[in-house]
N, C-alpha and C. Protein backbone atom coordinates (compact mmCIF):
# COMPACT_ATOMS: atom_id res chain seq x y z
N UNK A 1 57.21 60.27 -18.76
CA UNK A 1 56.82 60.57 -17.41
C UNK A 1 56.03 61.87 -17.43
N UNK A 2 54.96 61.52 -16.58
CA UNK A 2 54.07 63.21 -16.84
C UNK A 2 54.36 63.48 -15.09
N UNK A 3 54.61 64.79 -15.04
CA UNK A 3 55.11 65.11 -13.51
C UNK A 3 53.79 66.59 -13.74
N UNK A 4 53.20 66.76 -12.91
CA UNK A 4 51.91 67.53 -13.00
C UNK A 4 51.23 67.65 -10.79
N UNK A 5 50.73 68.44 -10.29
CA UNK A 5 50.18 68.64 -9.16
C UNK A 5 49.58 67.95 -8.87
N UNK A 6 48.93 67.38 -7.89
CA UNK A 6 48.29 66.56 -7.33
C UNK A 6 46.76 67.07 -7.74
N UNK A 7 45.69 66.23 -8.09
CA UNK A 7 44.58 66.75 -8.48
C UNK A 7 44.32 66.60 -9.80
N UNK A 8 45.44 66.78 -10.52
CA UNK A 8 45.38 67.07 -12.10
C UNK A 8 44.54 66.42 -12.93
N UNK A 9 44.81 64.58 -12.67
CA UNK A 9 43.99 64.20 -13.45
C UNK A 9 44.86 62.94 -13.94
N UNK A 10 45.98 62.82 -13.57
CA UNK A 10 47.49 62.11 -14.26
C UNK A 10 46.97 60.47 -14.23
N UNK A 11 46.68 60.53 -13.35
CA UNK A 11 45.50 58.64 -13.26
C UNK A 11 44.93 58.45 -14.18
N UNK A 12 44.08 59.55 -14.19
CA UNK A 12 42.82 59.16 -15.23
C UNK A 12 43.32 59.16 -16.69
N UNK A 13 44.29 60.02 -16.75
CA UNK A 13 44.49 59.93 -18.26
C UNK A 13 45.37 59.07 -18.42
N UNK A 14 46.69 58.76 -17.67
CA UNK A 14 47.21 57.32 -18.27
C UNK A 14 46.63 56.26 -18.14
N UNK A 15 45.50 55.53 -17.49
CA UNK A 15 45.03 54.47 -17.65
C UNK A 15 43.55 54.86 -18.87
N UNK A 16 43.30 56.00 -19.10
CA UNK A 16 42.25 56.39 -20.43
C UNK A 16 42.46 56.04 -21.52
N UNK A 17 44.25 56.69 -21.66
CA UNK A 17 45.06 56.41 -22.72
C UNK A 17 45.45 55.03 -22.91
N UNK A 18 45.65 54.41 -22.02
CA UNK A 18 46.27 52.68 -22.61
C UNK A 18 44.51 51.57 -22.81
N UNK A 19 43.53 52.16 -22.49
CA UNK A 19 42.57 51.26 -22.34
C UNK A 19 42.25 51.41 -23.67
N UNK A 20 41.84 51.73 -24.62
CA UNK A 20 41.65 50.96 -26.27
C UNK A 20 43.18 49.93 -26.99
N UNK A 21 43.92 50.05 -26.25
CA UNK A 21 44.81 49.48 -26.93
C UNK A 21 44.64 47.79 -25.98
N UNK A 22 44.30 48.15 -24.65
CA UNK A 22 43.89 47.03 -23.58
C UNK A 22 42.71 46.03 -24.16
N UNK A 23 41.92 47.07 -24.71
CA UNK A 23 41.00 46.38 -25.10
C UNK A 23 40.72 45.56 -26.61
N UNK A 24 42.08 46.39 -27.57
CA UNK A 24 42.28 45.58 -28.46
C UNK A 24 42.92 44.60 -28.74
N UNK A 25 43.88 44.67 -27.46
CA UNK A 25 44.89 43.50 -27.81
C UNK A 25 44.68 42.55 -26.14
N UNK A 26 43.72 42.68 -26.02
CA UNK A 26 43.06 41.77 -24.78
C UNK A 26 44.88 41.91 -23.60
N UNK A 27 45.06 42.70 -23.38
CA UNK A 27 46.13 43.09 -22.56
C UNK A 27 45.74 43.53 -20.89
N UNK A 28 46.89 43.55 -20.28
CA UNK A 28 46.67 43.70 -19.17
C UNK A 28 47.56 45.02 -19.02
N UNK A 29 46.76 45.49 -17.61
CA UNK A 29 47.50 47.10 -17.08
C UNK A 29 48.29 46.69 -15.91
N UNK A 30 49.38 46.59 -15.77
CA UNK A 30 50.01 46.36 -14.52
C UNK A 30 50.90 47.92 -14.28
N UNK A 31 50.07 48.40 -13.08
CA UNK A 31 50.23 50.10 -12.40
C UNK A 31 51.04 49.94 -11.37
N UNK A 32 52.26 50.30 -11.32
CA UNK A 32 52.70 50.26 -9.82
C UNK A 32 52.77 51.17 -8.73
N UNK A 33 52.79 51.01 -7.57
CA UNK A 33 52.81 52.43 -7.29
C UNK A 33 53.49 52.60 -5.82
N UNK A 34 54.08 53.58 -5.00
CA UNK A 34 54.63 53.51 -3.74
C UNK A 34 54.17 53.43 -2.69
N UNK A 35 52.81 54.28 -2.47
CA UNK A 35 51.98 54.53 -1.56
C UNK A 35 50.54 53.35 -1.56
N UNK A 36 50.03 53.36 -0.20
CA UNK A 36 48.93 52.70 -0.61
C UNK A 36 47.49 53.75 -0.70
N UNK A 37 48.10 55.10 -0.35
CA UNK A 37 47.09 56.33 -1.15
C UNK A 37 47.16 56.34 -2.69
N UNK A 38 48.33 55.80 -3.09
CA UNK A 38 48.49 56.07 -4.32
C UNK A 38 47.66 54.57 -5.41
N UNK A 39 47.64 53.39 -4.86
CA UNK A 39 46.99 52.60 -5.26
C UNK A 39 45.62 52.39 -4.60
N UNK A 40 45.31 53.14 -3.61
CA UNK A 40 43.69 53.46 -3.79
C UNK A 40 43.14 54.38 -4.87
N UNK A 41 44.09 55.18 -5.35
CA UNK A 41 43.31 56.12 -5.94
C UNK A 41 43.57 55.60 -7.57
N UNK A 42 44.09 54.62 -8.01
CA UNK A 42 44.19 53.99 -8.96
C UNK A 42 43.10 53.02 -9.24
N UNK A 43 42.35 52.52 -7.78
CA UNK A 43 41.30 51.69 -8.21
C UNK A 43 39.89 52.63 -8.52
N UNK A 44 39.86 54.06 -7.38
CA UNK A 44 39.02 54.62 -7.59
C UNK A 44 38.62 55.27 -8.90
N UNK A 45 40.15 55.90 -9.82
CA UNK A 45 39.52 56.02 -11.18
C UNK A 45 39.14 54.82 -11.64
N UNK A 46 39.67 53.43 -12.00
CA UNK A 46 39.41 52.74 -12.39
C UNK A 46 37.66 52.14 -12.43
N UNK A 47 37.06 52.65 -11.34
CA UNK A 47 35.97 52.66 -10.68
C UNK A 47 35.37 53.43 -11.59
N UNK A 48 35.37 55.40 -11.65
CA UNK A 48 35.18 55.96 -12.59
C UNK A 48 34.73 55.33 -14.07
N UNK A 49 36.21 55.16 -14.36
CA UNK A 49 36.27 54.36 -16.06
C UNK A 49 35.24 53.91 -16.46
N UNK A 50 34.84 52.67 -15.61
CA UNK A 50 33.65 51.27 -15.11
C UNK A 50 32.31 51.86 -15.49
N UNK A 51 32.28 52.74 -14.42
CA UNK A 51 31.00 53.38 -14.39
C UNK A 51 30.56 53.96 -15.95
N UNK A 52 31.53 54.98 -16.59
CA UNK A 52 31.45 55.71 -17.52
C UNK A 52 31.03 54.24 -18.87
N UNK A 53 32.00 53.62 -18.64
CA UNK A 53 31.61 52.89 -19.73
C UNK A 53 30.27 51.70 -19.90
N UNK A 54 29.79 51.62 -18.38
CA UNK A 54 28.70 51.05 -18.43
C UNK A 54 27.13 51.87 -18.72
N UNK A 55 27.71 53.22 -18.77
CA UNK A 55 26.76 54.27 -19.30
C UNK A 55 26.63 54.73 -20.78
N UNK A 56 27.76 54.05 -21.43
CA UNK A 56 28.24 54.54 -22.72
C UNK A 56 27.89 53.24 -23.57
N UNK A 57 28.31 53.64 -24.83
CA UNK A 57 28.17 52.61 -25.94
C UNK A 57 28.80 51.07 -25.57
N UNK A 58 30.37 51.73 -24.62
CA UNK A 58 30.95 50.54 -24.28
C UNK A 58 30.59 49.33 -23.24
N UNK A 59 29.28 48.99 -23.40
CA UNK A 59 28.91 48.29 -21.85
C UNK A 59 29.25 47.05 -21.89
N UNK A 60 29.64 46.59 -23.07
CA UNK A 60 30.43 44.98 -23.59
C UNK A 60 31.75 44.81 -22.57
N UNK A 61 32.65 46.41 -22.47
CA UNK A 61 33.93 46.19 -22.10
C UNK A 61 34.01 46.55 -20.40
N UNK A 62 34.23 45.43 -20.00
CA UNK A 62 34.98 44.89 -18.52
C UNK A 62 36.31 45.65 -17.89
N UNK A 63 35.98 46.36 -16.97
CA UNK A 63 37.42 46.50 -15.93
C UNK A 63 37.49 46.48 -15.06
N UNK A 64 38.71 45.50 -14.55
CA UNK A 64 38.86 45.07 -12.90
C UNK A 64 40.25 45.19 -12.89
N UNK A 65 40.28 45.37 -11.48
CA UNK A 65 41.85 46.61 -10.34
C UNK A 65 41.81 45.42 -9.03
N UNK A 66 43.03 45.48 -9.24
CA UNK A 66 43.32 44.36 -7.83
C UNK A 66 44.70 45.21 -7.25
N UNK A 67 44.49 45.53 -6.19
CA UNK A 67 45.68 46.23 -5.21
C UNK A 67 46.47 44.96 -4.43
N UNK A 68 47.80 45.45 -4.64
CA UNK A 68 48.05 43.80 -3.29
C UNK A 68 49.25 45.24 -2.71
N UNK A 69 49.00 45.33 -1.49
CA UNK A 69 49.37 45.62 -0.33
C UNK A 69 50.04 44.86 0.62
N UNK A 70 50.38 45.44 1.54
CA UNK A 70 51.91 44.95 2.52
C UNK A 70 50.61 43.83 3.76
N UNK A 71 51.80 43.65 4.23
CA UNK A 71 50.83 41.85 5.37
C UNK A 71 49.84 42.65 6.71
N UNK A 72 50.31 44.13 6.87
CA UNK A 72 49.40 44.61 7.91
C UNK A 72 47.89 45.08 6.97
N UNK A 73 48.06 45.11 6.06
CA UNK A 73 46.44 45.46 4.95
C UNK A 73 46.03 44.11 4.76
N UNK A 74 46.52 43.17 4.36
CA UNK A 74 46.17 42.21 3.48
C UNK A 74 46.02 40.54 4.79
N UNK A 75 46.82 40.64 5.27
CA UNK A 75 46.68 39.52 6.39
C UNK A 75 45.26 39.23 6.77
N UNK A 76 44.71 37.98 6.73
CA UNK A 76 43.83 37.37 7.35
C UNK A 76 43.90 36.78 8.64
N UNK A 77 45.19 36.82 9.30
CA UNK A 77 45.08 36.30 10.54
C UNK A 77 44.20 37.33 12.00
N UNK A 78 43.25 36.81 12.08
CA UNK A 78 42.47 37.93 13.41
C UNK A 78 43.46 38.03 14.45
N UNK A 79 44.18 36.79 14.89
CA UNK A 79 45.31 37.36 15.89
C UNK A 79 46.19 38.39 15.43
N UNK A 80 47.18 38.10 14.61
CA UNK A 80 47.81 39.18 14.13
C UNK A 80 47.10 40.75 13.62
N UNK A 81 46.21 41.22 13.29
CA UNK A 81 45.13 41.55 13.20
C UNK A 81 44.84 42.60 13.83
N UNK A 82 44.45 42.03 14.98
CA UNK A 82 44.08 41.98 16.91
C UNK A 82 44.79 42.67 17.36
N UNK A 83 45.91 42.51 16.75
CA UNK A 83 47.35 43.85 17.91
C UNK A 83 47.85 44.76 17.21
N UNK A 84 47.40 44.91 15.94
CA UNK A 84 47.50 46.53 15.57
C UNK A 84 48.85 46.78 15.42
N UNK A 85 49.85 46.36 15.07
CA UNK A 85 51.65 46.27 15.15
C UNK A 85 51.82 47.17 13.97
N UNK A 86 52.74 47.49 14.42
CA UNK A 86 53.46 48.36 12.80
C UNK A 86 54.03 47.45 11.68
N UNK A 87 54.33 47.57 11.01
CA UNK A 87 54.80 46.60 9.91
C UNK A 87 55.99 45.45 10.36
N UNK A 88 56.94 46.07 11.02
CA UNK A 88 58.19 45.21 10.98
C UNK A 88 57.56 44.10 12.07
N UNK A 89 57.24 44.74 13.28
CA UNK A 89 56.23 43.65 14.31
C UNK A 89 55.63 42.88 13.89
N UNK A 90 54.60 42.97 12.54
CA UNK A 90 53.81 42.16 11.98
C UNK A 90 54.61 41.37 11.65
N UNK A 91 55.62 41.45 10.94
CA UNK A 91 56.29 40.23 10.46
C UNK A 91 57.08 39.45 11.23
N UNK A 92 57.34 39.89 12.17
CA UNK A 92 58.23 39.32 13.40
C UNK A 92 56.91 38.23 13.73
N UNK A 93 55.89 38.66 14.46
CA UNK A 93 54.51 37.84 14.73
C UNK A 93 54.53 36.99 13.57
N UNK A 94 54.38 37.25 12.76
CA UNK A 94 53.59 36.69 11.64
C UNK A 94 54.87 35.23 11.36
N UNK A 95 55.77 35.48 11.50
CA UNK A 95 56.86 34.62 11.09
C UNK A 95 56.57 33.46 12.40
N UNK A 96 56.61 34.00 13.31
CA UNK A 96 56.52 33.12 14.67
C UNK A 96 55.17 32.45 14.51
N UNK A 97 54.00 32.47 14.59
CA UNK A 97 53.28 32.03 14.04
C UNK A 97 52.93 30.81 12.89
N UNK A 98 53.74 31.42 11.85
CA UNK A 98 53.99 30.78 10.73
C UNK A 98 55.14 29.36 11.43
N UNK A 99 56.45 29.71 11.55
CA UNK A 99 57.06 28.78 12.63
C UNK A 99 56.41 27.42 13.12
N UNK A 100 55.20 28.37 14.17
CA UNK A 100 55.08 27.49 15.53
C UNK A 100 54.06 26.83 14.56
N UNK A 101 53.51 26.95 13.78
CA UNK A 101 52.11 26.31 12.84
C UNK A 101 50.83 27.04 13.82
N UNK A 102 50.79 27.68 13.86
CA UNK A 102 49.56 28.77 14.64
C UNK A 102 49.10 29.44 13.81
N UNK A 103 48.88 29.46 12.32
CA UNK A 103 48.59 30.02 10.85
C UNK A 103 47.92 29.55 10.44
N UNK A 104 46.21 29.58 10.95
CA UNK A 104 45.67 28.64 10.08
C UNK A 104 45.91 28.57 8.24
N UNK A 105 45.82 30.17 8.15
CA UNK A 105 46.06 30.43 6.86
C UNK A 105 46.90 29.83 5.88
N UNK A 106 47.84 29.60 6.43
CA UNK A 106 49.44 29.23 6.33
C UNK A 106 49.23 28.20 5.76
N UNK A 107 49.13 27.43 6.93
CA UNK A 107 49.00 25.87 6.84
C UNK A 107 47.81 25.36 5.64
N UNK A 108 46.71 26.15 5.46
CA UNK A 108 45.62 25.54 4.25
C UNK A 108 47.05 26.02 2.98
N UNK A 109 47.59 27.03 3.03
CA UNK A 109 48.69 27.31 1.95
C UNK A 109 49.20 26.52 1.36
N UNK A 110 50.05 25.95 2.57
CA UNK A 110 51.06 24.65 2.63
C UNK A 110 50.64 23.36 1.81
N UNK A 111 49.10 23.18 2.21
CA UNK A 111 48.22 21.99 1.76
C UNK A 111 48.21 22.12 0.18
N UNK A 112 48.05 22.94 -0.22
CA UNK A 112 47.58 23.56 -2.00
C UNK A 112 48.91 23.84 -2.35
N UNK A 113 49.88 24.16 -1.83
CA UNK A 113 51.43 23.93 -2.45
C UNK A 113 51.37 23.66 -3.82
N UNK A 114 50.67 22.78 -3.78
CA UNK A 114 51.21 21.87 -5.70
C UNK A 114 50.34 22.46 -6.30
N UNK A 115 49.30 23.06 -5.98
CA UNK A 115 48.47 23.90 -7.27
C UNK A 115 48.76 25.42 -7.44
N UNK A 116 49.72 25.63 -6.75
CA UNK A 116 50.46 27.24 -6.98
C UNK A 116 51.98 26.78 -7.68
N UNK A 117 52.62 25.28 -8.27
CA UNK A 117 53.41 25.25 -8.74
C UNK A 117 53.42 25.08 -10.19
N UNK A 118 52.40 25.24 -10.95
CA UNK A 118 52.22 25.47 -12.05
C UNK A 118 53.00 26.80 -13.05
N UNK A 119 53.44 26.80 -13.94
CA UNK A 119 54.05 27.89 -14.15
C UNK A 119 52.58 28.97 -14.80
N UNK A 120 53.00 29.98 -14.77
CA UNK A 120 52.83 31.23 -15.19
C UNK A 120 52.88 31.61 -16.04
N UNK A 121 51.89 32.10 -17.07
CA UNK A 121 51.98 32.55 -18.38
C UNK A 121 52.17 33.83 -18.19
N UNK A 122 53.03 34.52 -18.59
CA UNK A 122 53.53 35.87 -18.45
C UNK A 122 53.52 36.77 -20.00
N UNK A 123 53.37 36.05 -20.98
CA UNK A 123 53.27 36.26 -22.16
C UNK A 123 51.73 36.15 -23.25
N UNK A 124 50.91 37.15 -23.75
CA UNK A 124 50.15 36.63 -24.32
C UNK A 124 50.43 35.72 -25.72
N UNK A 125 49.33 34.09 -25.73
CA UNK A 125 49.80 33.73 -26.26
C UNK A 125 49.68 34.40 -28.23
């Protein structure tokens, strides 16, 4: 654990440090984090990285950052959306909705069911 001030740099160097080993063993970075300041600023170095290495020798090597955030960031419903709720509200809505079938989202979900039941490779092979 590196415990250091805000500013320091602590992003940049633990994802600096694991990326040749990422890139040798075709691995993945899974970052977790509490805040959703704290996983913006995980994509923004990551952003950095990108840049640097598309300036550098390394322009072969690829990096992509996917944030998944709570249902008031990430929700596609414009109604739910629309009323601006705090989190627990959202889900209260969002459940009722889901319920009444008023989701469009939902419901295309529901339809594709069987192509999200595939298992998961969690292991490289």
């Amino acid at each position: 654990m590196l415990v250091a001030p805000n500013g320091t740099g602590k992003t940049i160097i633990a994802l600096s440090a694991l990326l040749p080993l990422v890139f040798e063993k075709k691995l993945k970075i899974i970052y977790l984090c509490r805040t959703h300041s704290q996983n913006t600023r995980v994509i923004n170095e990551l952003v950095k990285i990108s840049h640097f290495l598309n300036k550098s020798s390394f322009k072969d090597k690829k990096i992509n950052g996917l944030t998944i955030r709570g249902r008031n960031e990430m929700c596609l419903n414009k109604t739910l959306l629309s009323m601006k709720l705090n989190p627990k509200e959202s889900m209260s809505v969002c459940k009722d909705l889901r319920k009444n079938k008023n989701c469009l989202h939902f419901l295309n979900l529901l339809k594709r069911k069987s192509e999200l039941e595939n298992p998961v490779l969690i292991a490289p092979e």
